[in-house]
C-alpha atoms as a PDB file:
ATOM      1  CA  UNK A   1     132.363  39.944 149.266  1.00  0.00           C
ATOM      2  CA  UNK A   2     133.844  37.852 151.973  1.00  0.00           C
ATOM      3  CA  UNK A   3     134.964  38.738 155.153  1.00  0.00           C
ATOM      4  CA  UNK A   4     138.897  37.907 154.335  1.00  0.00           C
ATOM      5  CA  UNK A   5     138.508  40.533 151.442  1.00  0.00           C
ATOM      6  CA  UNK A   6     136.433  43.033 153.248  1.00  0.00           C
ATOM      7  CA  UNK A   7     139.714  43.086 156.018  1.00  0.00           C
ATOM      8  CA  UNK A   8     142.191  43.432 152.891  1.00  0.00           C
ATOM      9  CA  UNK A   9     140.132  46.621 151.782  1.00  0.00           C
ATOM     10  CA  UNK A  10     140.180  47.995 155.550  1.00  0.00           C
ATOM     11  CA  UNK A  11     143.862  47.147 155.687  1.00  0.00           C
ATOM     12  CA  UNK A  12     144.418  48.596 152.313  1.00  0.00           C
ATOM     13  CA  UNK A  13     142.636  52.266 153.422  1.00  0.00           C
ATOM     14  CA  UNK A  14     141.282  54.639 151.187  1.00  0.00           C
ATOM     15  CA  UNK A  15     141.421  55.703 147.942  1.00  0.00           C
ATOM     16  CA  UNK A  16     144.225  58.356 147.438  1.00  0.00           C
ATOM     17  CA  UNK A  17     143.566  61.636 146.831  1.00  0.00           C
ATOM     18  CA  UNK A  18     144.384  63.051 143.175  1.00  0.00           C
ATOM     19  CA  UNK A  19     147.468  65.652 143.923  1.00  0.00           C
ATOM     20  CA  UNK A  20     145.825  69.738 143.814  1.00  0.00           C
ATOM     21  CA  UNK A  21     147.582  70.647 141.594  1.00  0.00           C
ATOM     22  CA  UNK A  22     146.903  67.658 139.697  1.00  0.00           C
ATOM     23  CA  UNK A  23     145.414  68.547 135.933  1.00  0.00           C
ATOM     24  CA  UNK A  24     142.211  66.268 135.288  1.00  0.00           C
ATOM     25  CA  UNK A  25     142.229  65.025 131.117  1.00  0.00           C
ATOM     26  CA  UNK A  26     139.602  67.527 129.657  1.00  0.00           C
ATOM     27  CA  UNK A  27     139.517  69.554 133.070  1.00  0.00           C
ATOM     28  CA  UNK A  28     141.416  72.152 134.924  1.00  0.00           C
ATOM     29  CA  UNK A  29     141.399  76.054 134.548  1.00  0.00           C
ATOM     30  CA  UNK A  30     143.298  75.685 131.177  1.00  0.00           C
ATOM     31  CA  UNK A  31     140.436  73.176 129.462  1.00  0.00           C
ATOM     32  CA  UNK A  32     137.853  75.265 130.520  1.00  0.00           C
ATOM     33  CA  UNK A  33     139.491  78.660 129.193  1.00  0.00           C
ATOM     34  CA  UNK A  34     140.637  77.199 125.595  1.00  0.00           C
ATOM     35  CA  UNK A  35     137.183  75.585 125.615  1.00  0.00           C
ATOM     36  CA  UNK A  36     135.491  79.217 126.073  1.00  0.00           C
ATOM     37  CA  UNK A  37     137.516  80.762 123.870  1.00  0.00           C
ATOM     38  CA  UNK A  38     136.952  78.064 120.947  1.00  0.00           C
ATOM     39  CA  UNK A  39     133.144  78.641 121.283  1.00  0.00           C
ATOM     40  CA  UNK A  40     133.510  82.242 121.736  1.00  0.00           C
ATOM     41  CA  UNK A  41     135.452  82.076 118.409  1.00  0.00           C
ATOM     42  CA  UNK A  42     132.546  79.907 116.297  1.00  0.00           C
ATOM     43  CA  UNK A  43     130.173  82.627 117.608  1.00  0.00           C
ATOM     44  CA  UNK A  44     131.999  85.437 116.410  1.00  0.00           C
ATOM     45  CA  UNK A  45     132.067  83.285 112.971  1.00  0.00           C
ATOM     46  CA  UNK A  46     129.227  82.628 112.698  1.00  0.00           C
ATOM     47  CA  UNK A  47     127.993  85.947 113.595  1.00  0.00           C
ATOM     48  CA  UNK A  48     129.911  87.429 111.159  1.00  0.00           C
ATOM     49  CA  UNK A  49     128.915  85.006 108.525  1.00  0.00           C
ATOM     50  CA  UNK A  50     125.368  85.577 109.097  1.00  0.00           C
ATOM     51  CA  UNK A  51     125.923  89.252 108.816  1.00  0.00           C
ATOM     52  CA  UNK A  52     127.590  88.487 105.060  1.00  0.00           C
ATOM     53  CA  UNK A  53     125.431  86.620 104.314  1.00  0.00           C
ATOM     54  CA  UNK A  54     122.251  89.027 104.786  1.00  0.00           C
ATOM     55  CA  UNK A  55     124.535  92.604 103.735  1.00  0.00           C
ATOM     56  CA  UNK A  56     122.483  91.974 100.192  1.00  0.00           C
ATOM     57  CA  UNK A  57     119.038  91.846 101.850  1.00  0.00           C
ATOM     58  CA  UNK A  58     120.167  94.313 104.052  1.00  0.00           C
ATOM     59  CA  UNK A  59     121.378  96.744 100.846  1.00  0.00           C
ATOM     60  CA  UNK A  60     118.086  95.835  98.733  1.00  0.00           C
ATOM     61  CA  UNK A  61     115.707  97.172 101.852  1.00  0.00           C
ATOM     62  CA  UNK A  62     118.019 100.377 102.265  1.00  0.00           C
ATOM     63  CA  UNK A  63     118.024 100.905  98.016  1.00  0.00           C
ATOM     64  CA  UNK A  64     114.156 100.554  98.250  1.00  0.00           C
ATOM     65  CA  UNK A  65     113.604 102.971 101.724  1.00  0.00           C
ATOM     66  CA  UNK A  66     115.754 105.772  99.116  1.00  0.00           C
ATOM     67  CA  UNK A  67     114.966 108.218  96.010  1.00  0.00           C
ATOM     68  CA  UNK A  68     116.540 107.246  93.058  1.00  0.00           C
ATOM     69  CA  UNK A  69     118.324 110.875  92.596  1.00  0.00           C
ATOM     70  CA  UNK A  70     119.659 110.034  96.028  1.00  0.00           C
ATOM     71  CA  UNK A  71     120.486 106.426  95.009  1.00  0.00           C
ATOM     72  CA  UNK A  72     122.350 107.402  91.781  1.00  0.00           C
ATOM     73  CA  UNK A  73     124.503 110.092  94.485  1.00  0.00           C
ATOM     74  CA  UNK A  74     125.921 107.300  95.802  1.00  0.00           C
ATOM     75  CA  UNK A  75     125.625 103.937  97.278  1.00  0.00           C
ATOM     76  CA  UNK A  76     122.691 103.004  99.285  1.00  0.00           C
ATOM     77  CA  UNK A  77     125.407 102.977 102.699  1.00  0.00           C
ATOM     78  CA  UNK A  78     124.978 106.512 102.710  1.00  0.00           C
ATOM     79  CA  UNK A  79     122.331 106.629 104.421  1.00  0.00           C
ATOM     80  CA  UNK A  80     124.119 105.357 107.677  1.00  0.00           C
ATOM     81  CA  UNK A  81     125.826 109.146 107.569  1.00  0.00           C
ATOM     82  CA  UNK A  82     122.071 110.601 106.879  1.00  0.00           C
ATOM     83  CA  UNK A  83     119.259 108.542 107.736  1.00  0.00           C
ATOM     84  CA  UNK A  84     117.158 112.012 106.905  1.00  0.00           C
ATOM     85  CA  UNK A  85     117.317 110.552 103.326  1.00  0.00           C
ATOM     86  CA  UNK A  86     114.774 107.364 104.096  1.00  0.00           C
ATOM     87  CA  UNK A  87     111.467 107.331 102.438  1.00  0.00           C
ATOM     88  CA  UNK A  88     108.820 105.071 101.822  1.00  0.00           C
ATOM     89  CA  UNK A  89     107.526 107.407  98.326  1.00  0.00           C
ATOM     90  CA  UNK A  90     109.059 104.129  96.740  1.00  0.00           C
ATOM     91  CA  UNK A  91     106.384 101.676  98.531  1.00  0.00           C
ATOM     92  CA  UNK A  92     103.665 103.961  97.699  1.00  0.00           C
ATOM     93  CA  UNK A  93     105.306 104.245  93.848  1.00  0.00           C
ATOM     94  CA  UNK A  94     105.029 100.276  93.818  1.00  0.00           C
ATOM     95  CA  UNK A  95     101.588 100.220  95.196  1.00  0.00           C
ATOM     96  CA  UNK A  96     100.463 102.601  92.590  1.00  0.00           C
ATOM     97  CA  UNK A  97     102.116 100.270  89.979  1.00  0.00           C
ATOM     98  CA  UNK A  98      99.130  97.949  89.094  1.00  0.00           C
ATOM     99  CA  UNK A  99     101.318  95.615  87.033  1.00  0.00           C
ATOM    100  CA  UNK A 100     103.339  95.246  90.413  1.00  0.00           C
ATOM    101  CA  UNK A 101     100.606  94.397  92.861  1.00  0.00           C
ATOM    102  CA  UNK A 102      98.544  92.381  90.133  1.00  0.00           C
ATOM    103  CA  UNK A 103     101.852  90.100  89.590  1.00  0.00           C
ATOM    104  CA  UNK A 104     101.277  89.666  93.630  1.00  0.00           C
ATOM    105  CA  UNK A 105      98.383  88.408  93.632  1.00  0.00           C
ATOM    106  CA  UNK A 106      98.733  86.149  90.308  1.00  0.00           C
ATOM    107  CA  UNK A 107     102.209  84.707  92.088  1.00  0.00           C
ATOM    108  CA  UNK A 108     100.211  83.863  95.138  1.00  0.00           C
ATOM    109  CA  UNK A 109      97.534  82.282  92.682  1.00  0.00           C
ATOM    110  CA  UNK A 110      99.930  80.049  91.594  1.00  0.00           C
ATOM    111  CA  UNK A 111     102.256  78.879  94.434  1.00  0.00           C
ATOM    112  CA  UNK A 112      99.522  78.046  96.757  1.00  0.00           C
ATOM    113  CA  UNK A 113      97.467  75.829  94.705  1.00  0.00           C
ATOM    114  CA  UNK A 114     100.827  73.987  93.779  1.00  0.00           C
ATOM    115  CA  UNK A 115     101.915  73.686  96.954  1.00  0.00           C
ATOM    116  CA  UNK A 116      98.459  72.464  98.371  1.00  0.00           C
ATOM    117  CA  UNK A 117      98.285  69.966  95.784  1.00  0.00           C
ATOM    118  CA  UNK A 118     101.744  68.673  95.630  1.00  0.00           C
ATOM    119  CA  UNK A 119     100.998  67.867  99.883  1.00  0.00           C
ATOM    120  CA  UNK A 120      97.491  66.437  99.235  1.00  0.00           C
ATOM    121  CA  UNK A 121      99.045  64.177  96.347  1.00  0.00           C
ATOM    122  CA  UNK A 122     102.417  63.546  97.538  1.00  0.00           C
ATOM    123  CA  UNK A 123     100.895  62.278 101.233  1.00  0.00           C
ATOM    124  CA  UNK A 124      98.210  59.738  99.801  1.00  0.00           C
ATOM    125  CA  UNK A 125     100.717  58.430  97.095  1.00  0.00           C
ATOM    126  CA  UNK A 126     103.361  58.347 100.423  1.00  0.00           C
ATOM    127  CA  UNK A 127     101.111  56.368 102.337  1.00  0.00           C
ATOM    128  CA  UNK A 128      99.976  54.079  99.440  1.00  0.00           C
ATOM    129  CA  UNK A 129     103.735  53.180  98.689  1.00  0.00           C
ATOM    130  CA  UNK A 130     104.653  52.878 102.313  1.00  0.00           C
ATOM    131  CA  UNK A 131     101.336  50.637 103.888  1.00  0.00           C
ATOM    132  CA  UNK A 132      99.695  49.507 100.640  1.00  0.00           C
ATOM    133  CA  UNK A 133     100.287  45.996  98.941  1.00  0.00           C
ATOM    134  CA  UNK A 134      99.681  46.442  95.192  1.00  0.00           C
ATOM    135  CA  UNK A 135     101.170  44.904  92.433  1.00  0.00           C
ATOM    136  CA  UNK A 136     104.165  46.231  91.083  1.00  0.00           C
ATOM    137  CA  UNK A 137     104.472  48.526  93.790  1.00  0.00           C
ATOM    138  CA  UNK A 138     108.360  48.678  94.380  1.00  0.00           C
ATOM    139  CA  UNK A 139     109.020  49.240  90.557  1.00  0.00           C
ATOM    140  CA  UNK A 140     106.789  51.985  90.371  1.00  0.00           C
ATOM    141  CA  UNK A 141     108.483  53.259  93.418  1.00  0.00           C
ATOM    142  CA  UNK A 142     111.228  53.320  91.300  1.00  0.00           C
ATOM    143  CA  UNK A 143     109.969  55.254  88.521  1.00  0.00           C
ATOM    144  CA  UNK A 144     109.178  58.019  90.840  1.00  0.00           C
ATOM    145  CA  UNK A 145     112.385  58.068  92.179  1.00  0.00           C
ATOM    146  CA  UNK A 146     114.015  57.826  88.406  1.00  0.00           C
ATOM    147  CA  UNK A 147     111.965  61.162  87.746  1.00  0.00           C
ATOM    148  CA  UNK A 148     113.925  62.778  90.378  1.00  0.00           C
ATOM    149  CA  UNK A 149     116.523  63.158  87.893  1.00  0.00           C
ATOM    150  CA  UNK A 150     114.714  64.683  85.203  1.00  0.00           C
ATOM    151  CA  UNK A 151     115.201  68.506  84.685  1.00  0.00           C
ATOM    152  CA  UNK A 152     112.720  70.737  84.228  1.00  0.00           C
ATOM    153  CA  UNK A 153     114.311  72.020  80.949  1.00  0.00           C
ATOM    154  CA  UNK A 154     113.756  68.725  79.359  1.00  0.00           C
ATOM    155  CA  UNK A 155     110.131  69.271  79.466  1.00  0.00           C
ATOM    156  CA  UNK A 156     109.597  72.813  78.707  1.00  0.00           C
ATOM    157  CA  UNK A 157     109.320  72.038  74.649  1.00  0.00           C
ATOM    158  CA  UNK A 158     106.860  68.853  74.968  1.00  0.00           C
ATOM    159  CA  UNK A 159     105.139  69.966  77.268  1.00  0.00           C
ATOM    160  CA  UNK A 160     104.411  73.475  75.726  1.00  0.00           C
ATOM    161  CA  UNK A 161     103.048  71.663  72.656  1.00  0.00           C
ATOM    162  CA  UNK A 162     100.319  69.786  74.973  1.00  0.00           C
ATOM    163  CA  UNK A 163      99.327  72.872  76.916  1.00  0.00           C
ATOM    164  CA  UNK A 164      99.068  74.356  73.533  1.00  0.00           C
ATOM    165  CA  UNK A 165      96.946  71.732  72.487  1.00  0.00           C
ATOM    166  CA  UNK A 166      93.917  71.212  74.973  1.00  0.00           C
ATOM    167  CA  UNK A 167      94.067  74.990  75.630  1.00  0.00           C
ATOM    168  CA  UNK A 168      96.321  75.287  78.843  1.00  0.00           C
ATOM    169  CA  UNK A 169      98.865  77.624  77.228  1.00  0.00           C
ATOM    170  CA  UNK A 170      99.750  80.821  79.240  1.00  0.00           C
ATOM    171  CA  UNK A 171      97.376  80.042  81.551  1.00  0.00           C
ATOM    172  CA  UNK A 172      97.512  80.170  85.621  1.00  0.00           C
ATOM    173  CA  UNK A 173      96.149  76.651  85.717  1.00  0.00           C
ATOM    174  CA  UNK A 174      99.272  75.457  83.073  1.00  0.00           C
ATOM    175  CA  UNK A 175     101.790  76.770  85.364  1.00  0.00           C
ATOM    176  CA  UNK A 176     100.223  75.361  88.758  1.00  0.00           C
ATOM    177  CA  UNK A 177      99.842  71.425  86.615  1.00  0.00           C
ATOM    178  CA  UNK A 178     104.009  71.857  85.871  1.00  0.00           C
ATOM    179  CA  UNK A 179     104.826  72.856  88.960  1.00  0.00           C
ATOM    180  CA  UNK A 180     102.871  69.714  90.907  1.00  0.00           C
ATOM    181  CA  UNK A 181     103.969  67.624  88.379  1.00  0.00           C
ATOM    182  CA  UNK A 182     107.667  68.609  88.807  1.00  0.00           C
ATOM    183  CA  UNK A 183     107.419  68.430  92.503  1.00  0.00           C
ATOM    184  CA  UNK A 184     105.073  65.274  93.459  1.00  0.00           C
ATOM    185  CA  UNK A 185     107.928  62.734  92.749  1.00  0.00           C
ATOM    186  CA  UNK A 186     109.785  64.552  95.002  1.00  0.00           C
ATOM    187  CA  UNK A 187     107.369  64.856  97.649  1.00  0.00           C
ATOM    188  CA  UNK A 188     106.428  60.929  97.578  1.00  0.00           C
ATOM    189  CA  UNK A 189     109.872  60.050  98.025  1.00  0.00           C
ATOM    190  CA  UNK A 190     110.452  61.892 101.281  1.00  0.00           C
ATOM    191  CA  UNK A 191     106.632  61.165 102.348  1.00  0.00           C
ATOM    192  CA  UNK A 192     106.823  57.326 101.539  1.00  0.00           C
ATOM    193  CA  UNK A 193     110.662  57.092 103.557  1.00  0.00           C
ATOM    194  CA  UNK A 194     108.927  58.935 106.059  1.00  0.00           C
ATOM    195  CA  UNK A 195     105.599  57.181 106.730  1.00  0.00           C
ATOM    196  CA  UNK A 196     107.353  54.046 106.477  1.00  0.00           C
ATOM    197  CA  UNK A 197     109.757  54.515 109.482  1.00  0.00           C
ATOM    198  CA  UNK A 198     105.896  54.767 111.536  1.00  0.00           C
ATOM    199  CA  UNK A 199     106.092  51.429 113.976  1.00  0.00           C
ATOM    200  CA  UNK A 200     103.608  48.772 112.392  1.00  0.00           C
ATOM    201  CA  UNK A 201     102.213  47.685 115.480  1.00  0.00           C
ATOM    202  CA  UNK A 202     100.364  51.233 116.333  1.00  0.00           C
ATOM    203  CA  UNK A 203      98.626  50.982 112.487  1.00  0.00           C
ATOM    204  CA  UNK A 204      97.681  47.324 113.101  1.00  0.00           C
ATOM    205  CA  UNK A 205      96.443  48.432 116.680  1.00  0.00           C
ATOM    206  CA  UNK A 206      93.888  51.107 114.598  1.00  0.00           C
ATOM    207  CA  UNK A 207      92.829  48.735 112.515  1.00  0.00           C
ATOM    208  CA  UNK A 208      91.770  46.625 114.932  1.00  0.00           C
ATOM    209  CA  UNK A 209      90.106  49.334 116.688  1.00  0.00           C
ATOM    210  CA  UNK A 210      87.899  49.548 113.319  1.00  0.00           C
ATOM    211  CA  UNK A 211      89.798  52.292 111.187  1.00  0.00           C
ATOM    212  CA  UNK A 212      89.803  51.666 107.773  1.00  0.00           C
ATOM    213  CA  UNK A 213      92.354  53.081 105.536  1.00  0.00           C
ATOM    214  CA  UNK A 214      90.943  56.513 105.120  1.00  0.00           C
ATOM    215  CA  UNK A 215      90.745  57.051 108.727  1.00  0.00           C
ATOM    216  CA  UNK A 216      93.866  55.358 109.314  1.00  0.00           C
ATOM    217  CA  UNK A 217      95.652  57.918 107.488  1.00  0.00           C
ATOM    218  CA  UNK A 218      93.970  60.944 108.605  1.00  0.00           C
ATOM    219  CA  UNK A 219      93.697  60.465 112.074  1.00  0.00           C
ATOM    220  CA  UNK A 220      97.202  58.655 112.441  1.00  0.00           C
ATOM    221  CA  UNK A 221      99.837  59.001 110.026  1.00  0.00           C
ATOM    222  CA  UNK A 222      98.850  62.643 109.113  1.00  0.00           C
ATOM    223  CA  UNK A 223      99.253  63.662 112.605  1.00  0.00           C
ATOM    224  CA  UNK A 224     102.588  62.070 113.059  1.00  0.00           C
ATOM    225  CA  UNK A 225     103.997  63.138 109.308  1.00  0.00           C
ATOM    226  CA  UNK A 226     103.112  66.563 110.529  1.00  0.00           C
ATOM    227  CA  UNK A 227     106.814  67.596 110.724  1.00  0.00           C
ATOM    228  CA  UNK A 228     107.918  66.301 106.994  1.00  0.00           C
ATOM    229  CA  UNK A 229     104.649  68.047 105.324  1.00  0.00           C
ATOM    230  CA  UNK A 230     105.532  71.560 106.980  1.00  0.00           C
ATOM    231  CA  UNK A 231     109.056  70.752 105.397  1.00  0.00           C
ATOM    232  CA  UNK A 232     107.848  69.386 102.204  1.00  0.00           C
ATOM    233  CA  UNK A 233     105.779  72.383 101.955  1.00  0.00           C
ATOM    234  CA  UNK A 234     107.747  75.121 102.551  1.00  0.00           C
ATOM    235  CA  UNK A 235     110.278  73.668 100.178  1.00  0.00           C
ATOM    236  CA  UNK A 236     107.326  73.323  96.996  1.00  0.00           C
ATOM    237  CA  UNK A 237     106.478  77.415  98.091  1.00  0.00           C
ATOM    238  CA  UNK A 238     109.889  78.325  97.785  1.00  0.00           C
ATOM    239  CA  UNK A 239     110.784  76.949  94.882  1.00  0.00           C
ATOM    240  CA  UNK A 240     107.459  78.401  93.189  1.00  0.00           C
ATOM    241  CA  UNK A 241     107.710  81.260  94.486  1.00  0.00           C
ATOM    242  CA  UNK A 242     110.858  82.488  93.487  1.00  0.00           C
ATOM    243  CA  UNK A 243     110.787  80.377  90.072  1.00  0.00           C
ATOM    244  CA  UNK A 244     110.795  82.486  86.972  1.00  0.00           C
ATOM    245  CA  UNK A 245     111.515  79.955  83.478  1.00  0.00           C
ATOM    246  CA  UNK A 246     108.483  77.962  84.089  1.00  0.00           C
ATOM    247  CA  UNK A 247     106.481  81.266  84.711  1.00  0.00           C
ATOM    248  CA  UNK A 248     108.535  82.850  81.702  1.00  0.00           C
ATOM    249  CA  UNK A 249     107.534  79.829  79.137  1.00  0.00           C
ATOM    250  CA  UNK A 250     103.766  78.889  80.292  1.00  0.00           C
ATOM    251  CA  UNK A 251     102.409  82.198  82.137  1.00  0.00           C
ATOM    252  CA  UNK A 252     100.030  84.620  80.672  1.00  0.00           C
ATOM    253  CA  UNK A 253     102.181  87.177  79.651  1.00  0.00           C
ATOM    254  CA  UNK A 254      98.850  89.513  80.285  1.00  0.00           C
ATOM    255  CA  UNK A 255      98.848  88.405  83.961  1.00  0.00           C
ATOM    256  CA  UNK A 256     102.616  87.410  84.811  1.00  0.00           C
ATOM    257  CA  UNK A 257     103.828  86.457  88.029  1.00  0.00           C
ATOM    258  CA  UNK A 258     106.261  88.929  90.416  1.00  0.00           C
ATOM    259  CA  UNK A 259     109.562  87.168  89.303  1.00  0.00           C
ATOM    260  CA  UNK A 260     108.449  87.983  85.460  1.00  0.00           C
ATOM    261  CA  UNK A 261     107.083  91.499  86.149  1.00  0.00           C
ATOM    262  CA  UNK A 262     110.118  92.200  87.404  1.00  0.00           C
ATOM    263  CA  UNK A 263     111.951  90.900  84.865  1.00  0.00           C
ATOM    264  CA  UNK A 264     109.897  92.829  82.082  1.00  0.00           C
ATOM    265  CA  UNK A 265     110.063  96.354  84.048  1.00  0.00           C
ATOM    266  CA  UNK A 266     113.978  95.747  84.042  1.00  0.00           C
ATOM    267  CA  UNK A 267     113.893  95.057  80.184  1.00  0.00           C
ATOM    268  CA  UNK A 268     111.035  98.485  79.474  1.00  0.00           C
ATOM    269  CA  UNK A 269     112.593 100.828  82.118  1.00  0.00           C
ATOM    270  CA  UNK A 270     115.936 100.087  82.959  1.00  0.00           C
ATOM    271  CA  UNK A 271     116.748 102.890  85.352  1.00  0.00           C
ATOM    272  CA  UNK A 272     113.763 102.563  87.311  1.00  0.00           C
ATOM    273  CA  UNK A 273     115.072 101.534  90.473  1.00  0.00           C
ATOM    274  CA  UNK A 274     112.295 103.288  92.514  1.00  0.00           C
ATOM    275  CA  UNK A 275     109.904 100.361  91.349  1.00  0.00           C
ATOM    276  CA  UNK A 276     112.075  97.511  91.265  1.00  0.00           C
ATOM    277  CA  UNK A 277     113.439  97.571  94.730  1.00  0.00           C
ATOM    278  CA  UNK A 278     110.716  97.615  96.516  1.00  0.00           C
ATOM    279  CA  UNK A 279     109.281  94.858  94.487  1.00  0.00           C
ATOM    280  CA  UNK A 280     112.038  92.592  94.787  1.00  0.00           C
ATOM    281  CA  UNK A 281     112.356  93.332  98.388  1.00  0.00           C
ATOM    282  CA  UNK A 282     108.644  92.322  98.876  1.00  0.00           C
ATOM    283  CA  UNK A 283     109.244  89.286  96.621  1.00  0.00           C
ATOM    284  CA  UNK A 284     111.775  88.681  98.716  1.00  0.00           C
ATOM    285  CA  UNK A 285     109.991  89.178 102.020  1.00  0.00           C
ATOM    286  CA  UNK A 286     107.153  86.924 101.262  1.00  0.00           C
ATOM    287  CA  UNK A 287     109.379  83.607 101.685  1.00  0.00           C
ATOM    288  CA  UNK A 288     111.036  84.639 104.638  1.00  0.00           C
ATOM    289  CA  UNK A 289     107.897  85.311 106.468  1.00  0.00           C
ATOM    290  CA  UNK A 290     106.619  81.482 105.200  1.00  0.00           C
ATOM    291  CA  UNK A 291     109.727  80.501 106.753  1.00  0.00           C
ATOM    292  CA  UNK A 292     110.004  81.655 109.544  1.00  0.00           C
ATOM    293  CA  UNK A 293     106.128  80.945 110.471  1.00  0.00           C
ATOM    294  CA  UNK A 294     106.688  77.734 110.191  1.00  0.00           C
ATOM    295  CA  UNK A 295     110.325  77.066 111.427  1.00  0.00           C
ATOM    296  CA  UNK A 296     109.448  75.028 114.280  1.00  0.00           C
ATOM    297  CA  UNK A 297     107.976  72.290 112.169  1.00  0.00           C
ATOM    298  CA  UNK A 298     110.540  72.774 109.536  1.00  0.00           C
ATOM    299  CA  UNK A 299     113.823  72.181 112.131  1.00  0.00           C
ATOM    300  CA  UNK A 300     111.055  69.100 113.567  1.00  0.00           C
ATOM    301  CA  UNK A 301     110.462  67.542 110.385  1.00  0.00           C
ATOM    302  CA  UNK A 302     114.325  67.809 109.368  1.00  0.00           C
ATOM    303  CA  UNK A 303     115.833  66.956 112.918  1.00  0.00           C
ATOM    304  CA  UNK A 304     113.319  63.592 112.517  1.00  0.00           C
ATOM    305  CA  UNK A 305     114.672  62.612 109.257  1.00  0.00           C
ATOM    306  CA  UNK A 306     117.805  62.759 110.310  1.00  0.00           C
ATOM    307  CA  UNK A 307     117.506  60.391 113.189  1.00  0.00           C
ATOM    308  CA  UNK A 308     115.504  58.526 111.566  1.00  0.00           C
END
């Protein structure tokens, strides 16, 4: 600045004042009123929503905490006007019920070995398509993401006749081969998008350290795919979990999972409501607790796709 300008700006004086009364654009006491009362109104939504939305869960707990004489009285809200009428005989009914707490067992039989394998399977074939040269990689890429398409329906007829034939029919280890097989193209699409976004420069630093591949991926791109796995995980337990016509078509009818069991007590006793609520509630409970254990790494792995 020279000194004829710095004299123009002396001359010139200050800055005026904005006027008090004066409304700023975005500010003032008005803004900042409408601008409470529009986020006081999405809370109220979405509280209310949230409260819809879980008035089922919230009737299937009450129906299973209730006899069925005082069930079939009235609705299950009538306990709000006597909460004398709660019980847990109907937990002690289900836990009695050895069909019940064997389909437990057999359901967790089957969705943790497919979701452990669909991970172990879906992060070395993610890697491998992200980091890997190979021939005809990118076209096989392709295939996996053409079998995303595919519904499970399609296979339930050709696939029954192989099981039938080397002896995997109605068998736990049937159901846990469909349900990796239906869920690893899946899982190397979002693994192999998701490793490859990992900056080139800190693999190619490892590997100049020494790593080879097999170190390379467990000690460096496991740790940072951390996020997407929990994701991808909790998405291949869900889906398991609570998945009945795979179960219904390859499961030993003998040893069914909860989702079938629950299914045949509606079909033999139709009126026995003392059994199936609390076994759907507990069904039900199962996922939500997977959930919410891991919800940190689910909103991580989620929020880092999405910047990503």
């Amino acid at each position: 600045m020279t000194r004829s300008d710095a004299a123009t700006d002396a001359h010139a004086g200050p800055a005026p004042r904005p006027a008090a009364g004066a409304a700023r654009p975005g500010g003032g006491l008005a803004g900042r009123a409408v601008g409470r009362l529009a986020g006081g109104a999405v809370r109220v939504f979405l509280v209310v929503a949230a409260l819809f939305w879980l008035l089922p869960t919230l009737g299937l707990l009450v129906s299973s905490l209730v006899s069925p004489t005082d069930l079939n009285d009235g609705g299950w809200w009538q306990v709000f006007g006597a909460p004398s009428r709660l019980t847990a005989e109907n937990y002690e009914r289900l836990l009695a019920n050895e069909t019940i707490t064997s389909s437990l067992l057999n359901t967790f039989a089957i969705a943790v070995p497919a979701t452990l394998l669909v991970l172990a399977l879906g992060a070395f074939a993610g890697y491998a398509f992200a980091w890997l040269e190979f021939p005809g990689r990118d076209w096989l890429f392709l295939v996996v993401v053409g079998l995303l398409v595919v519904p499970v329906q399609v296979a339930l007829i050709p696939v029954s006749e192989l099981f039938g034939t080397i002896g995997l029919f109605e068998t736990t280890a049937g159901v846990v081969l469909f349900h990796t097989a239906f869920g690893l193209p899946f899982a190397v699409f979002l693994l192999r998008n998701f490793f490859a976004e990992i900056p080139r420069e800190l693999l190619e630093a490892a590997r100049l350290d020494g790593a080879g591949e097999l170190r390379l991926f467990t000690r460096v791109v496991l740790p940072l795919g951390g996020p997407a796995i929990a994701s991808l995980g909790i998405f291949q337990f869900l889906w398991v979990w609570n998945d009945m016509l795979v179960a219904l078509v390859f499961a030993d009818s003998a040893r069914p999972p909860i989702t079938v069991a629950l299914q045949q007590q509606v079909r033999q006793f139709g009126n026995n409501i003392d059994v199936l609520a609390p076994g759907a509630f507990l069904s039900m409970v199962v996922p939500l607790v997977v959930f919410f254990a891991f919800q940190r790494q689910f909103v991580l792995g989620v929020m880092a796709g999405a910047v990503k």
